[in-house]
Protein backbone atom coordinates (compact mmCIF):
# COMPACT_ATOMS: atom_id res chain seq x y z
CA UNK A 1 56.41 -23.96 36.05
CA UNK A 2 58.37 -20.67 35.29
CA UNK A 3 57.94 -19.55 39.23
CA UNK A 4 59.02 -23.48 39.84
CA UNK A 5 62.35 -22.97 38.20
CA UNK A 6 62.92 -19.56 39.02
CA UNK A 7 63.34 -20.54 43.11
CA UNK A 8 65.07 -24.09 41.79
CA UNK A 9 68.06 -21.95 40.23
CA UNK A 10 68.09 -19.58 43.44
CA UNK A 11 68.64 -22.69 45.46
CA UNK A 12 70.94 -24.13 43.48
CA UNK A 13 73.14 -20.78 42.47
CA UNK A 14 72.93 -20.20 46.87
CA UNK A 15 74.17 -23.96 47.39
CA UNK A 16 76.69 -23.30 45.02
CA UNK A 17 77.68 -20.17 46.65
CA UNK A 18 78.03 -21.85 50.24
CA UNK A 19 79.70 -24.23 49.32
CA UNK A 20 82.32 -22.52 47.19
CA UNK A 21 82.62 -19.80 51.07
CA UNK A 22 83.78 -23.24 52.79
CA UNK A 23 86.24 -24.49 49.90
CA UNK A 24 87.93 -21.52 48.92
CA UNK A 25 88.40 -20.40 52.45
CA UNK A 26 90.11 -24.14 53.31
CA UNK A 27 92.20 -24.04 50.16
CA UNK A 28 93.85 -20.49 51.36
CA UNK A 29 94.51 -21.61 54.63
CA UNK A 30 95.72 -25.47 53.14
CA UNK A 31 98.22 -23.06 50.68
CA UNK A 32 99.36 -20.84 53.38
CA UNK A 33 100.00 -23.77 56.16
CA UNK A 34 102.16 -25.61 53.57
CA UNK A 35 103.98 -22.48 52.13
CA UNK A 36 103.82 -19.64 54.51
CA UNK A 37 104.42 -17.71 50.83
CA UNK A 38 102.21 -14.63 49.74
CA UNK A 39 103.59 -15.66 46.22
CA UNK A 40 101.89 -18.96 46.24
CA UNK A 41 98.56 -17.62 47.49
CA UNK A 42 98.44 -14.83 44.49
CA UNK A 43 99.84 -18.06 42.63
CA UNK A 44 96.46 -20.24 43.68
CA UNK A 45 94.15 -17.49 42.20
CA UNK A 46 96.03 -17.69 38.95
CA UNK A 47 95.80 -21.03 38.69
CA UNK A 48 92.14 -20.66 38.88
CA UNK A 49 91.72 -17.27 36.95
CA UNK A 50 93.49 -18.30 33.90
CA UNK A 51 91.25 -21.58 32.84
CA UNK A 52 88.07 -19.25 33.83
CA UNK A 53 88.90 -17.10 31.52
CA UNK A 54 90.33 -19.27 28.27
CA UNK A 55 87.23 -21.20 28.66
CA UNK A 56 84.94 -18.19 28.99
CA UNK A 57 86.61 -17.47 25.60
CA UNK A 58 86.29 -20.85 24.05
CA UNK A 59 83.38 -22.22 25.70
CA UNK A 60 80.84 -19.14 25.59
CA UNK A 61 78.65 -20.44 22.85
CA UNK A 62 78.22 -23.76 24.96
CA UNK A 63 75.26 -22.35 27.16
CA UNK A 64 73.07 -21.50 23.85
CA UNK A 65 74.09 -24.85 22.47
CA UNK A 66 73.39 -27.15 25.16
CA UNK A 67 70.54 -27.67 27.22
CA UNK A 68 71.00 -25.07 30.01
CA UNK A 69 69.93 -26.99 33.52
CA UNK A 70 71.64 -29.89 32.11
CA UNK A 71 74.72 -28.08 31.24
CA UNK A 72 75.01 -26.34 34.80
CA UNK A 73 74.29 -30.06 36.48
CA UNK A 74 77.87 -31.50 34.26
CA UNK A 75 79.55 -28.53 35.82
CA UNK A 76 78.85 -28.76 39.20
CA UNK A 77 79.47 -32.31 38.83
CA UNK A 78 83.26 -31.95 37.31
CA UNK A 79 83.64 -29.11 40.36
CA UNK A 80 82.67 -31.25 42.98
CA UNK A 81 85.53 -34.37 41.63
CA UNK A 82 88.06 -31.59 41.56
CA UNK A 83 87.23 -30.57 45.35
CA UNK A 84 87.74 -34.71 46.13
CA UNK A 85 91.44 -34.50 45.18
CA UNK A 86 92.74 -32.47 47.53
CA UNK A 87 90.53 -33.93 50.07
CA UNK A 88 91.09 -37.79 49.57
CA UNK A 89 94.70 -36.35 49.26
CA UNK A 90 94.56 -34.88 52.47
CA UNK A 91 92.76 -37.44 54.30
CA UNK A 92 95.56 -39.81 53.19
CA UNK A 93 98.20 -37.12 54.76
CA UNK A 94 99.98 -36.70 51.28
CA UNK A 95 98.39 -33.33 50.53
CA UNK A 96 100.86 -31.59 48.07
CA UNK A 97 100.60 -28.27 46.57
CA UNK A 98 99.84 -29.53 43.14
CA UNK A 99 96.90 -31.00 44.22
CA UNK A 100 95.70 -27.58 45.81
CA UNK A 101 96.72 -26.21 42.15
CA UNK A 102 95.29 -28.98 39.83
CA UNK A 103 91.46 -28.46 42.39
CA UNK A 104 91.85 -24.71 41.92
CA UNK A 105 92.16 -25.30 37.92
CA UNK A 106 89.54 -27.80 37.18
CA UNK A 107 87.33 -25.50 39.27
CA UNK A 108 87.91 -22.25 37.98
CA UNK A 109 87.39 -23.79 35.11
CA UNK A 110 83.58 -25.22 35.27
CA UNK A 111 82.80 -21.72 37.36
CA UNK A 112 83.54 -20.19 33.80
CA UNK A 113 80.72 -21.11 32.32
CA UNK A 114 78.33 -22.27 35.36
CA UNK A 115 77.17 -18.65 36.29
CA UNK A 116 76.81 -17.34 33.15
CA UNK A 117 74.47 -19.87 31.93
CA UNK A 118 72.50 -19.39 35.34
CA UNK A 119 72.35 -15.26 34.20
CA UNK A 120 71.25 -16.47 30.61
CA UNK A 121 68.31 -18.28 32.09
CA UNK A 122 67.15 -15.77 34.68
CA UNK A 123 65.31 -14.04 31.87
CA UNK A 124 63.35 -16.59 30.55
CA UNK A 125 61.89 -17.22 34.29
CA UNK A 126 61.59 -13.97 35.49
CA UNK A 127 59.30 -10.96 34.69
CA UNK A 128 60.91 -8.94 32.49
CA UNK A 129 59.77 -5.55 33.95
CA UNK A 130 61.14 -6.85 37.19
CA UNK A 131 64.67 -8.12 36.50
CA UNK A 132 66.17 -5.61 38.44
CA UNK A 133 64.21 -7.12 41.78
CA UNK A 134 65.01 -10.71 40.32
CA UNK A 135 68.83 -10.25 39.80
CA UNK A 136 68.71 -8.70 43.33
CA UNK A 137 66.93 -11.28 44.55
CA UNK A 138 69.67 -14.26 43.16
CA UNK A 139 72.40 -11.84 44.28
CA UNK A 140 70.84 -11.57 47.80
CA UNK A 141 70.54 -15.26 47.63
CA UNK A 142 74.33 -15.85 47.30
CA UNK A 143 75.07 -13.13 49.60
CA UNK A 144 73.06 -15.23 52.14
CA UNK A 145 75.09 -18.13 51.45
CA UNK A 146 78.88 -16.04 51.58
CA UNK A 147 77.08 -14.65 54.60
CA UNK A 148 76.96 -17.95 56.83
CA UNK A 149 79.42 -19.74 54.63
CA UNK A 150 82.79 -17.99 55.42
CA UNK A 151 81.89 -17.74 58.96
CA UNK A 152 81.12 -21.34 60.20
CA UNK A 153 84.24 -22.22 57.26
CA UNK A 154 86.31 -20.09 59.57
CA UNK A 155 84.86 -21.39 62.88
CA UNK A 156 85.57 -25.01 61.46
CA UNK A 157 88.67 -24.71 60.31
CA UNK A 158 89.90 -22.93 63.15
CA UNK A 159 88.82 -25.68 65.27
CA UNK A 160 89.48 -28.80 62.88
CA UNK A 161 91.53 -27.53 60.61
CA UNK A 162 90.59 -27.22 56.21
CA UNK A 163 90.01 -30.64 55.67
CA UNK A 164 86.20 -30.75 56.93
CA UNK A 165 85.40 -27.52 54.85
CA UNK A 166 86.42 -29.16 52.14
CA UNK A 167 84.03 -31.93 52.64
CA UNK A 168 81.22 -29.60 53.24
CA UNK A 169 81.85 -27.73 50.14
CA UNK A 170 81.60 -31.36 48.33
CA UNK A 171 77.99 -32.05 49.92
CA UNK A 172 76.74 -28.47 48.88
CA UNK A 173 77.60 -29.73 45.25
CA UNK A 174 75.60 -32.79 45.70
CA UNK A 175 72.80 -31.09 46.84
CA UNK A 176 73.00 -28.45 43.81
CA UNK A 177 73.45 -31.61 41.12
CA UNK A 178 70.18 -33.15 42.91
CA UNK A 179 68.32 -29.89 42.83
CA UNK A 180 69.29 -28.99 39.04
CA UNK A 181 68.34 -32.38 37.91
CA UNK A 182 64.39 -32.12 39.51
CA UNK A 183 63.94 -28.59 37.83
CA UNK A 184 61.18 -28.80 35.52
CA UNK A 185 62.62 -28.47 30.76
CA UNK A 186 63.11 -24.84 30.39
CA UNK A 187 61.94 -23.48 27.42
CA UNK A 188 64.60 -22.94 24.48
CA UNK A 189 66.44 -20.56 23.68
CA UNK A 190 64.08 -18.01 21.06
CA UNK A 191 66.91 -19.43 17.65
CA UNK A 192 68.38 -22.53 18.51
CA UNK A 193 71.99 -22.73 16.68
CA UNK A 194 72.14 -24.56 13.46
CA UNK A 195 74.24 -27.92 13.13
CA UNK A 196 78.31 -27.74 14.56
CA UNK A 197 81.09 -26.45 12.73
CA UNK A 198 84.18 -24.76 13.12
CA UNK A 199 84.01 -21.73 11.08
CA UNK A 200 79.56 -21.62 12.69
CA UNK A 201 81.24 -21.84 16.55
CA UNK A 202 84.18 -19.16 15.41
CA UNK A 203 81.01 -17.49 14.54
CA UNK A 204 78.72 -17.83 17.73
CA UNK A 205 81.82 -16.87 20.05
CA UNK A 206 82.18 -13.44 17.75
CA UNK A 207 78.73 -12.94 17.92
CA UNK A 208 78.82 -12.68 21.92
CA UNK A 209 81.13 -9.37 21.50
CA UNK A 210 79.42 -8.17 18.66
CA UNK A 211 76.71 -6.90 21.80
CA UNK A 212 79.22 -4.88 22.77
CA UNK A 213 80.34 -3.49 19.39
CA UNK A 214 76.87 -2.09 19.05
CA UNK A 215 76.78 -0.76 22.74
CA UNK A 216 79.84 0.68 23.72
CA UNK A 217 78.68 2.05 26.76
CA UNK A 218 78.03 -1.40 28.16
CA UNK A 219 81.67 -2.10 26.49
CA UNK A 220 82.69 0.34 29.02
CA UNK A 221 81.12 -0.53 32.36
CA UNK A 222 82.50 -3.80 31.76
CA UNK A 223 85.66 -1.97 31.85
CA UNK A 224 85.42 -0.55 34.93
CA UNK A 225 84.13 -4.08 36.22
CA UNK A 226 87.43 -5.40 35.47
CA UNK A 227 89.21 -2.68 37.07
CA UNK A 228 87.14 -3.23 40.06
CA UNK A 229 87.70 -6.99 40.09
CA UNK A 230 91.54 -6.73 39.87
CA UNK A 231 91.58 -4.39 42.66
CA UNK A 232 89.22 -6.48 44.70
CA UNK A 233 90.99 -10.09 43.92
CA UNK A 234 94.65 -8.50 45.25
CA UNK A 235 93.18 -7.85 48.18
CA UNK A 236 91.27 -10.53 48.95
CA UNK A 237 93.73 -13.17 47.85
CA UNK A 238 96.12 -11.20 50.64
CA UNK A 239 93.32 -12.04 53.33
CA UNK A 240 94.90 -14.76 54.97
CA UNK A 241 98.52 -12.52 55.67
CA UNK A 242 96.60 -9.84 56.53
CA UNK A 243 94.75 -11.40 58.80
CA UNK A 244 97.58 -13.21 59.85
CA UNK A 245 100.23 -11.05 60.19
CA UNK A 246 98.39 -7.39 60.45
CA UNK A 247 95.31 -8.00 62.45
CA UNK A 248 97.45 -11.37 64.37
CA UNK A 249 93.78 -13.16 64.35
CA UNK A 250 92.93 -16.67 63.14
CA UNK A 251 90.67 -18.46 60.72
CA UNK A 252 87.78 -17.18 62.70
CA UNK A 253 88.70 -13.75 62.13
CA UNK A 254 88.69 -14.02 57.97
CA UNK A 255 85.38 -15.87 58.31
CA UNK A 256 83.96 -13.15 60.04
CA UNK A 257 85.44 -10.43 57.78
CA UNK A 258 83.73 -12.36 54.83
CA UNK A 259 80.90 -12.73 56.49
CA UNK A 260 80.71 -8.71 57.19
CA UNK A 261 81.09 -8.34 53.90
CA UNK A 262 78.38 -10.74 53.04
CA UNK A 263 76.34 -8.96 55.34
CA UNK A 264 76.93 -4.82 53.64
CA UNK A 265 75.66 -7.37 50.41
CA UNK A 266 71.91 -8.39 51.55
CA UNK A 267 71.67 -4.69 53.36
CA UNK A 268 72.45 -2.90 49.67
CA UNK A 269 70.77 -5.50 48.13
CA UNK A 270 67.81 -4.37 50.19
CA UNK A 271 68.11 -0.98 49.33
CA UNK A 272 68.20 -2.15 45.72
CA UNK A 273 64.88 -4.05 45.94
CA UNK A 274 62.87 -1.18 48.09
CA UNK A 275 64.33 1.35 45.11
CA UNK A 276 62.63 -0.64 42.41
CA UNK A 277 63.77 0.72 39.23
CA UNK A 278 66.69 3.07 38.97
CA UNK A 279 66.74 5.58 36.23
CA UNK A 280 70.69 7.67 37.29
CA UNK A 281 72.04 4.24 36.46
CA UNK A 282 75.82 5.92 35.41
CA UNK A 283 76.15 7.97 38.82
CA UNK A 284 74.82 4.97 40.56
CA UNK A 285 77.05 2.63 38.69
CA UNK A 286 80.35 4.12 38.76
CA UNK A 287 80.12 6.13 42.48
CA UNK A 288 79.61 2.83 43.98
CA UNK A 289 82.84 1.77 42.41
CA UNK A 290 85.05 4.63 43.36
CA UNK A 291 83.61 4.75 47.14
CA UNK A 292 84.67 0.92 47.47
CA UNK A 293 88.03 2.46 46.02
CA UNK A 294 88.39 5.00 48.27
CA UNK A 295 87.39 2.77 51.51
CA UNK A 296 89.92 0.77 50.58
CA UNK A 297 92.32 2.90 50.39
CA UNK A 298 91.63 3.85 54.06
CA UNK A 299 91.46 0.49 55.18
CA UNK A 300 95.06 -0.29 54.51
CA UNK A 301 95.97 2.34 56.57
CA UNK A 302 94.08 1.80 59.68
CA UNK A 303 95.54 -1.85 60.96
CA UNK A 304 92.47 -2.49 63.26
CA UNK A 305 89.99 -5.17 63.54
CA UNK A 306 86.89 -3.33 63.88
CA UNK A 307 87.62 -0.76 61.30
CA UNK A 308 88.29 -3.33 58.49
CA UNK A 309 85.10 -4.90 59.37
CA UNK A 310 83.32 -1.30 58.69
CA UNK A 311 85.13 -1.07 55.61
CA UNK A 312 84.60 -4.43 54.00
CA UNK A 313 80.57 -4.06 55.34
CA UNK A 314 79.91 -0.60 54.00
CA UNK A 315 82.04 -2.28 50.61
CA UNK A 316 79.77 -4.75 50.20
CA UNK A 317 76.67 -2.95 50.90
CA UNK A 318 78.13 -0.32 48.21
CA UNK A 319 78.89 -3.42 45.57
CA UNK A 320 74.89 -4.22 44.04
CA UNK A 321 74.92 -1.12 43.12
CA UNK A 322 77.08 -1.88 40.25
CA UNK A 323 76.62 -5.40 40.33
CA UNK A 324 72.62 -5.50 40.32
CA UNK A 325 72.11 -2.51 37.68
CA UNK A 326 74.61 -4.30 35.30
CA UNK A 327 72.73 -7.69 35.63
CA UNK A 328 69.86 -5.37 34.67
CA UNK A 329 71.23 -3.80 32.08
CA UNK A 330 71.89 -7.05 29.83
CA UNK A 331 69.07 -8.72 30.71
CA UNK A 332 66.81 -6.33 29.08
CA UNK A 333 69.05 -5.73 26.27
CA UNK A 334 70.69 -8.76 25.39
CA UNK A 335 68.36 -10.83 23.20
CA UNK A 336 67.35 -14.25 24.39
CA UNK A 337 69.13 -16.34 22.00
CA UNK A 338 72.42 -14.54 22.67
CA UNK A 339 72.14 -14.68 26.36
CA UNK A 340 74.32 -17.56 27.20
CA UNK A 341 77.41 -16.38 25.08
CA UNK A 342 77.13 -12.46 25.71
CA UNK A 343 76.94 -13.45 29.54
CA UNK A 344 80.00 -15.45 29.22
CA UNK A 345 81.85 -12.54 27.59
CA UNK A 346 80.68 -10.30 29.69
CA UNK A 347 82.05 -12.53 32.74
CA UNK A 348 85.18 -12.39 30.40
CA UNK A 349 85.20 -9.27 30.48
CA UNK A 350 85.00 -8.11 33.77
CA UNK A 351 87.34 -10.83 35.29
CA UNK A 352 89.98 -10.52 32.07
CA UNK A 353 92.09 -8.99 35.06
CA UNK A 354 91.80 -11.01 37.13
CA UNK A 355 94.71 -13.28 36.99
CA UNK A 356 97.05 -10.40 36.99
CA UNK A 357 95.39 -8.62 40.04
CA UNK A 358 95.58 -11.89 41.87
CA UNK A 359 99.93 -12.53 41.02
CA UNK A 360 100.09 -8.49 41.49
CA UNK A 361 98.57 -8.43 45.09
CA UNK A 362 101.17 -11.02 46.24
CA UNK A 363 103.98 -9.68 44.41
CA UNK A 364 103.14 -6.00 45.75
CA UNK A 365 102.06 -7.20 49.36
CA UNK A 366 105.58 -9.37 49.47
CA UNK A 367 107.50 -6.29 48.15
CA UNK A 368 106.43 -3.48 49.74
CA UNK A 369 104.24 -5.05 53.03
CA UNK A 370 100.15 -5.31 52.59
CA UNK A 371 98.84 -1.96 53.83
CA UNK A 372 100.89 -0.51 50.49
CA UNK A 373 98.67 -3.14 48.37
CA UNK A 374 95.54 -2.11 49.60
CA UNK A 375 96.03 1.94 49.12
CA UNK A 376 97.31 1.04 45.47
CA UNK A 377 94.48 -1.29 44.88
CA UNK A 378 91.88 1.43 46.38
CA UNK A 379 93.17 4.06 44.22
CA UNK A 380 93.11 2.07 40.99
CA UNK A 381 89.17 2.31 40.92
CA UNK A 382 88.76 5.35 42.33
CA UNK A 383 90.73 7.21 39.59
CA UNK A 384 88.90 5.15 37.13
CA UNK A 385 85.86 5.92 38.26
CA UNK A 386 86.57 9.63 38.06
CA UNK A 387 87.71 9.81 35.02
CA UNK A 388 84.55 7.68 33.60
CA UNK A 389 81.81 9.60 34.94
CA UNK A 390 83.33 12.41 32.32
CA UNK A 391 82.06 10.12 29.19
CA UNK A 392 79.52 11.71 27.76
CA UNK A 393 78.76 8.10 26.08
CA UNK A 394 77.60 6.57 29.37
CA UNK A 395 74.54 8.89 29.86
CA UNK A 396 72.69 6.78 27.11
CA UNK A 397 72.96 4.22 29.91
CA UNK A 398 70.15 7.15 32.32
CA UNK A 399 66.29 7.13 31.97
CA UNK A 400 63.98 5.03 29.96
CA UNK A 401 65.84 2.11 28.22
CA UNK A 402 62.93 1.29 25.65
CA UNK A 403 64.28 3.17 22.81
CA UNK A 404 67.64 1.27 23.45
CA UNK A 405 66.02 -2.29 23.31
CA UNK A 406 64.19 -1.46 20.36
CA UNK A 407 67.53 -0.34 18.95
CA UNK A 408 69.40 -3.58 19.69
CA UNK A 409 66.33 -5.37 18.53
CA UNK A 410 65.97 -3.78 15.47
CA UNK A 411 69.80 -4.75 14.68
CA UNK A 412 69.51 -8.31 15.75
CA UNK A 413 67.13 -9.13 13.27
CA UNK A 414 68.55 -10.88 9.60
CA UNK A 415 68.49 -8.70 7.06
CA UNK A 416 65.18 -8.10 4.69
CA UNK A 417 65.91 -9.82 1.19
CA UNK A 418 64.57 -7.32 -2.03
CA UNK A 419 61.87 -8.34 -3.69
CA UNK A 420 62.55 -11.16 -6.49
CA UNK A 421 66.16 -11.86 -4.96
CA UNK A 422 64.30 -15.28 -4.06
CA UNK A 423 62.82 -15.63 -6.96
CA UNK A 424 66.65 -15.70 -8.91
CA UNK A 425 68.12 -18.14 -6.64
């Protein structure tokens, strides 16, 4: 049954992944045909980023409250109604911005909490000495999916224009719903919360960071994960310009940029998977970070085709690296009760810059031209990087993790009452 579920959340986590290649793609290029504005594409990733993360916030105890499968299902559902305005909007022909806006929000929204609870049940499916291969495995399943996705998005939208994408992206959700609603009851969480209050859900959503207030380390990766993802989200919310106006190529061109991309994923994905378990987990970690940094720092300066599809390949191959080991890393040491809500801070986390990296990359690109944005967004990391790999705090992150899970374990449990303290009350 566990083996059952496992592969029903890989499809369902891959159809959500293909889908989202074809939608996000066709709202760009529906934002850019109306507007022609750099502004207004950094200002479509805002309006996504900033409900992701308020409700990563607000809604983190939600995936240890409610059942899990059930919970992902309501998401996808509200997702796939907020991909039908824009489209019934277009098919009409009165497509407005707003309605690009209002899909982008509602959406970002639901994607707040959808992968997070999909992380908090991989460990209850999965062998635990193998979560490294299992989180590789789900993250090679959604690189398969941004691998085909982007490309026949591209193809299609080059050909019919955005509209059609969209509609694909709406029958991927359909077929995730269906899928999530045939998985077999997962079993619950290992403390179940007690009945709802306000001052007992203040309480769960603190309880997510305290994780990180008794592993600082981890506090710190997820650092340089946000640095990463600010960097990364002004430059690919710039794709369509750059594509556009450096490279003078069409939708076809960014499909098959993110579909390179997708591509360096699965190969370092492989890697990850032959490696088995990886012990130098900080050099591993934090090099991959400030390579992608200093690739794409190069990239902005070399305006060619075939050189940015190097760079975003040997990027993406470079990305599990970090990504993988970090899905690792919680897994074994987040407990299973607290999985849903440290996952969604930990999302929180590492996209808390999001927003601003996303307004940024226009404002930068419209100021100062886009091959400026992508040396400043290169170096960000890189320096980062750097200066981390100096911490002598993240080598507790290196070599056998046993005596840290016993650690964390150990502090998780209530306290012991004394002897006769019962016996008073």
């Amino acid at each position: 049954m566990l083996k059952r579920s496992y592969y029903g959340l890989l499809s369902t986590i891959s159809l959500s992944a293909f889908g989202d290649a074809f939608g996000l793609l066709a709202m760009e290029w529906l934002v850019y045909e109306l507007t022609g504005s750099k502004l207004a594409m950094g200002a479509l990733a805002l309006s996504s980023g900033i409900p992701e993360l308020l409700l990563r916030l607000i809604g983190s105890p939600l995936a240890d409250r409610l059942p899990r499968v059930r919970f992902m299902a309501c998401l996808a559902a509200v997702r796939l109604l907020a991909i039908a305005l824009p489209l019934g909007m277009g098919l009409a022909g009165q497509l407005q911005l707003w309605h690009l806006f209002a899909a982008a929000g509602l959406s970002g929204a639901c994607a707040a909490l959808f992968m997070p609870t999909a992380m908090a049940v991989i460990p209850g499916v999965a062998d635990s000495r193998k979560l490294v291969r299992a989180f590789a495995v789900i993250d090679g399943c959604k690189g398969a999916a941004a691998l085909l996705g982007p490309a026949l998005a591209g193809v299609i939208t080059a050909a019919s224009g955005a509209l059609p994408a969209l509609g694909i992206n709406m029958l991927c959700y359909t077929a995730a719903i269906a899928t999530l609603l045939c998985l077999p009851k997962l079993p619950k969480p290992d403390t179940a919360p007690g009945s709802f209050t306000l001052t007992a859900y203040m309480r769960e959503i603190a309880e997510g960071f305290t994780f990180y207030k008794q592993f600082p380390a981890m506090f710190t990766i997820m650092l340089m994960a946000s640095v990463s993802n600010l960097s990364s989200i002004a430059v690919w919310t710039m794709m369509v310009p750059y594509v556009r106006e450096v490279l003078h190529r069409d939708a076809a061109a960014m499909g098959t940029l993110t579909t390179a991309s997708a591509l360096g994923t699965l190969a370092g994905l492989g890697v990850i998977s032959l490696l088995g378990e990886i012990t130098h987990r900080r050099l591993v970690m934090l090099g991959s970070l400030g390579t992608i940094g200093v690739i794409t720092s190069i990239w902005g300066l070399v305006p060619s085709f075939p050189f940015a599809l190097a760079a975003v390949f040997v990027s993406g191959a470079l990305g599990p690296f970090f990504g993988s080991l970090s899905s690792s890393l919680h897994g074994r040491l987040v407990p299973g009760n607290l999985q849903g809500r440290v996952n969604s801070i930990r999302f929180l986390i590492g996209g808390s810059l999001t927003p601003l990296g996303a307004f940024a990359g226009g404002a930068i690109a419209e100021a100062y031209g886009i091959s400026a944005l992508f040396l400043a967004a290169g170096l960000l990391p890189a320096v980062f990087a750097g200066t981390a790999l100096l911490l002598p705090g993240l080598r507790m992150l290196d070599g056998d993790l046993s005596m840290l899970e016993a650690r964390h374990l150990q502090n998780s449990r209530p306290p012991a009452v004394a002897p006769g303290v019962l016996a008073k009350r």
